[in-house]
Protein backbone atom coordinates (compact mmCIF):
# COMPACT_ATOMS: atom_id res chain seq x y z
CA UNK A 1 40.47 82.61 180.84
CA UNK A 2 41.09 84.04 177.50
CA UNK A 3 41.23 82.43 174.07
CA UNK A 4 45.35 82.95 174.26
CA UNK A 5 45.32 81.94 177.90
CA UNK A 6 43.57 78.70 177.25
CA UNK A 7 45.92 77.95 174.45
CA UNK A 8 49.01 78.47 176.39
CA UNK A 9 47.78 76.32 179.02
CA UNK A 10 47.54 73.64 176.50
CA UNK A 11 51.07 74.29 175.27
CA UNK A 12 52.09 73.94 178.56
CA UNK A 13 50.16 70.32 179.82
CA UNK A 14 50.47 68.86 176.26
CA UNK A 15 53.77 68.15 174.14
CA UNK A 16 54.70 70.93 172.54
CA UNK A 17 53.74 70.45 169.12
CA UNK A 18 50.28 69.49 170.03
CA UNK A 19 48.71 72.68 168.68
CA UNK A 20 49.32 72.27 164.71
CA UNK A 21 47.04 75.55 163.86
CA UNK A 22 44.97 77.76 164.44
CA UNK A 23 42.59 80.43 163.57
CA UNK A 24 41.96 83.49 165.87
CA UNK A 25 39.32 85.28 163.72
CA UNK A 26 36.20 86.47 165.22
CA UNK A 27 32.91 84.83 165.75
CA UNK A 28 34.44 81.32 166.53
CA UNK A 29 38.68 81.21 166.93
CA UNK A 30 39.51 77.73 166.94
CA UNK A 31 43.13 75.42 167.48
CA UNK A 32 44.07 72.66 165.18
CA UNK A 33 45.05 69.70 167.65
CA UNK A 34 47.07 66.91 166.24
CA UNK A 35 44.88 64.37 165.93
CA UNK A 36 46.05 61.29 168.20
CA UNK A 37 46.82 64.04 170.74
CA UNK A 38 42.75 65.35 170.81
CA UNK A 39 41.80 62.54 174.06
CA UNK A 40 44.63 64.28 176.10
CA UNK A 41 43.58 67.53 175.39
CA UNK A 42 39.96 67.51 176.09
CA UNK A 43 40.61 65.13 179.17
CA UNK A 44 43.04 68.26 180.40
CA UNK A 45 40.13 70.81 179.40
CA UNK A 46 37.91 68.83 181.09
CA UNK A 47 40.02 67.74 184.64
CA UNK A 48 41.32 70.83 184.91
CA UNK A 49 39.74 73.43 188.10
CA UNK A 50 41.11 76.38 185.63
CA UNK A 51 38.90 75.14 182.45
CA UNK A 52 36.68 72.61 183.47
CA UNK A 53 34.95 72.26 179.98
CA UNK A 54 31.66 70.38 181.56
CA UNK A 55 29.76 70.70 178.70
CA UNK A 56 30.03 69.34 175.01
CA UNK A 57 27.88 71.25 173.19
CA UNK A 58 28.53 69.17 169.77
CA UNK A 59 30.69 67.36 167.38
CA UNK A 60 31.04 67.72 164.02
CA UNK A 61 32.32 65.50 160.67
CA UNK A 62 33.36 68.08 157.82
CA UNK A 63 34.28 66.50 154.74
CA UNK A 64 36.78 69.19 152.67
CA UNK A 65 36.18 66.80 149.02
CA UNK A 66 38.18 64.81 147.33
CA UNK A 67 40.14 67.54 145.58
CA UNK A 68 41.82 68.88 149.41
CA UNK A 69 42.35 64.91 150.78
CA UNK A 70 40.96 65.57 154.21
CA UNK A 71 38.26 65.55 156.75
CA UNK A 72 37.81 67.20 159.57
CA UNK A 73 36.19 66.79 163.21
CA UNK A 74 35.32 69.60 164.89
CA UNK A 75 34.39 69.87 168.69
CA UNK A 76 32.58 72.88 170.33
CA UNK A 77 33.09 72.72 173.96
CA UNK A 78 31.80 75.33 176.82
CA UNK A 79 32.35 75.30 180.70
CA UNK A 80 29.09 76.32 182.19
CA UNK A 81 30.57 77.99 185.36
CA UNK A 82 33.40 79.91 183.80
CA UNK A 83 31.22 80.96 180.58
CA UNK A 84 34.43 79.63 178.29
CA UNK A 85 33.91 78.68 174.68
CA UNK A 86 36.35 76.90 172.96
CA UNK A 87 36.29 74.97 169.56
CA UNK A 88 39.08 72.49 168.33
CA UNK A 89 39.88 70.92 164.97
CA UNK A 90 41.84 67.68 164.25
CA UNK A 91 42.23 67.27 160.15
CA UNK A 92 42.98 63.90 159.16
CA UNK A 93 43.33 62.72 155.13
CA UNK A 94 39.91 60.93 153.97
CA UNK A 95 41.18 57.83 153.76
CA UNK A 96 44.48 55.53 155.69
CA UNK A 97 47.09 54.68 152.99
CA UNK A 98 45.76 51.00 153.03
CA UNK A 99 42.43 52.73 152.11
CA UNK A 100 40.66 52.50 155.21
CA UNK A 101 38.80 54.94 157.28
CA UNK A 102 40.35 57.46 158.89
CA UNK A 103 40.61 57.09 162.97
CA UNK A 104 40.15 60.15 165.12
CA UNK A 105 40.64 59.05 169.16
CA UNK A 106 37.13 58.87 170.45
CA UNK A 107 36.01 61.43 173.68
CA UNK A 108 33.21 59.45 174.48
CA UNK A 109 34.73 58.07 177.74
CA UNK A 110 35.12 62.15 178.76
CA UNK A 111 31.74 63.39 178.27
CA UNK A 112 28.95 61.27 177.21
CA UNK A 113 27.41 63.40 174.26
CA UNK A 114 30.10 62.26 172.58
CA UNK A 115 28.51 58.55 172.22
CA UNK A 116 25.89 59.75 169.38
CA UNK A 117 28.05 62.37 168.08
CA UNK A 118 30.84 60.27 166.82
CA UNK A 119 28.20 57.23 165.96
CA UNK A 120 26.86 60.34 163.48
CA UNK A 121 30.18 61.49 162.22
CA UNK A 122 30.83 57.78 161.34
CA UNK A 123 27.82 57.02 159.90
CA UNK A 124 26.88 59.84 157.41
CA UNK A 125 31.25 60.61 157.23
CA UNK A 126 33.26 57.98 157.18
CA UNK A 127 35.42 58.73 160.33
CA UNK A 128 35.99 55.82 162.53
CA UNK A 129 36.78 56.15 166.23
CA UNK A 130 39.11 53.65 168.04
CA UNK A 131 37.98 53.52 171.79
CA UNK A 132 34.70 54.05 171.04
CA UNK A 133 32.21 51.72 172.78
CA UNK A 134 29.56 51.40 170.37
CA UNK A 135 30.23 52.59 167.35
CA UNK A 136 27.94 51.92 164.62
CA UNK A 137 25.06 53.50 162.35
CA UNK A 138 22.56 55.49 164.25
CA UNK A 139 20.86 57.22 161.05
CA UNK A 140 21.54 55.38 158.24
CA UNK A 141 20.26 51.44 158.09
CA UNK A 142 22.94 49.08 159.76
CA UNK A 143 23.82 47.93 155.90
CA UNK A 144 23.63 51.01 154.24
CA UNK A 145 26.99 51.11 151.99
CA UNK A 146 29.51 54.14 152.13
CA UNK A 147 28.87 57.85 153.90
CA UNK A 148 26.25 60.20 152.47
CA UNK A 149 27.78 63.55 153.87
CA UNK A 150 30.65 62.63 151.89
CA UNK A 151 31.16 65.49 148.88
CA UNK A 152 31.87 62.82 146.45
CA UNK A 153 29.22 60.23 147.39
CA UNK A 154 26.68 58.72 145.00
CA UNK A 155 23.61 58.21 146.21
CA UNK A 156 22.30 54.20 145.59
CA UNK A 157 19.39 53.62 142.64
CA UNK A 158 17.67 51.16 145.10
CA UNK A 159 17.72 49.87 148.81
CA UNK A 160 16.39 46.62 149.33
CA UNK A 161 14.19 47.29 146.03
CA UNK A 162 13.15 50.82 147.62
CA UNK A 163 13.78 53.14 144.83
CA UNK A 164 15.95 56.49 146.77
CA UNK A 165 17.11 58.22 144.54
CA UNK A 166 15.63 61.79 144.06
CA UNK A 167 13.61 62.30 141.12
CA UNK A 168 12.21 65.70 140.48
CA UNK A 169 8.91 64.16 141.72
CA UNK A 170 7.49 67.10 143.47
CA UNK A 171 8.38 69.67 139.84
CA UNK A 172 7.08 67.15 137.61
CA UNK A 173 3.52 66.89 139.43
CA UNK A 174 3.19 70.08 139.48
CA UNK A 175 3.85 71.36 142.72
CA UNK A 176 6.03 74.58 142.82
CA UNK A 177 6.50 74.94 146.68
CA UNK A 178 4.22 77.16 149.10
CA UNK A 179 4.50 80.79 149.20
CA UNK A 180 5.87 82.31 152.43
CA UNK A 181 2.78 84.02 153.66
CA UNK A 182 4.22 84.92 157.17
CA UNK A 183 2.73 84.43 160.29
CA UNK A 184 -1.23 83.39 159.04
CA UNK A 185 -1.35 86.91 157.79
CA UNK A 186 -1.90 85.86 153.83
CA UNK A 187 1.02 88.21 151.90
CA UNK A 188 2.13 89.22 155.36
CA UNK A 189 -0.92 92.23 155.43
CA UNK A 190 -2.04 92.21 159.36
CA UNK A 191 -4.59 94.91 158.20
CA UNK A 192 -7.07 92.50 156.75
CA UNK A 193 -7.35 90.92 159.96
CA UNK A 194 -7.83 94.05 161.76
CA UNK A 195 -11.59 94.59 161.42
């Protein structure tokens, strides 16, 4: 099936407003799904003999800043016997209006990646998945506070009296990084290994 194909077929299993967006340029098109619709959708993707998206190749947290109000999950699927790609989009704002984290329906119950994908969009973005059945940290420490991969996060002084922060250590010692030599040849010259 094509691109247009696929998104017709959603149009046609889905409400009709389920498809909020899109983008059709070359590499990677993708379709902007409205975000308490995204279970459906994959589950049809998935269920479906015409699609049958077996394969989730990854999920993605995107945080657009403070200054655009939104996040984004994006999910790269692929159906192995049909060679189909496909990516969708759901944009939610960063935060609920009571201030709490945003909630993007979790996948996890349609294909199984999805478990540590989502437990790493939460952790390091903030997004919180209803449905999910395990969702907590799986990179950061189980009482590390707020999101790193957040644009406007500040990272902690001290962890448990672990100083974290960054410091220039590496500059101020005196080491300026190694120089690419490529390959074990040193400044990329196979010729002095020739003899």
């Amino acid at each position: 099936m094509t691109y247009n194909e696929i998104k017709e077929l959603i149009r046609s299993r889905s409400e009709p407003d389920v498809i909020v967006g899109e983008n059709t340029q070359l590499p990677q098109p993708y379709l902007i799904i409205k975000t308490e619709s995204i279970a459906a959708v994959c589950q049809e993707l998935f269920s479906n003999p015409q699609t049958y998206f077996d394969y989730l190749a990854c999920i993605t947290g995107l945080d657009n800043g403070p200054e655009v109000g939104t996040l984004e999950v994006i999910y790269n699927l692929y159906s192995i016997p049909y060679d189909h790609h496909l990516t969708l989009k759901v944009i939610t704002p960063r935060h609920t209006p009571e201030g709490n984290l945003p909630e993007v329906p979790t996948i996890s119950h349609i294909w199984r990646t999805a478990d540590w994908h989502e437990r790493e969009a939460f952790d390091l973005v903030g997004i919180n998945f209803p449905g999910h059945p395990d969702l907590r940290r799986i990179l950061c420490a189980h009482d590390w506070e707020g999101h790193p991969l957040r644009r406007d996060y500040e990272w902690p002084e001290y962890y448990h009296g672990i100083k974290v922060r960054y410091d220039n250590h590496n500059e101020v010692n005196g080491f300026k990084g190694e120089r690419f030599t490529g390959f074990g040849f040193p400044d990329n010259n196979p010729d002095e290994f020739a003899s």
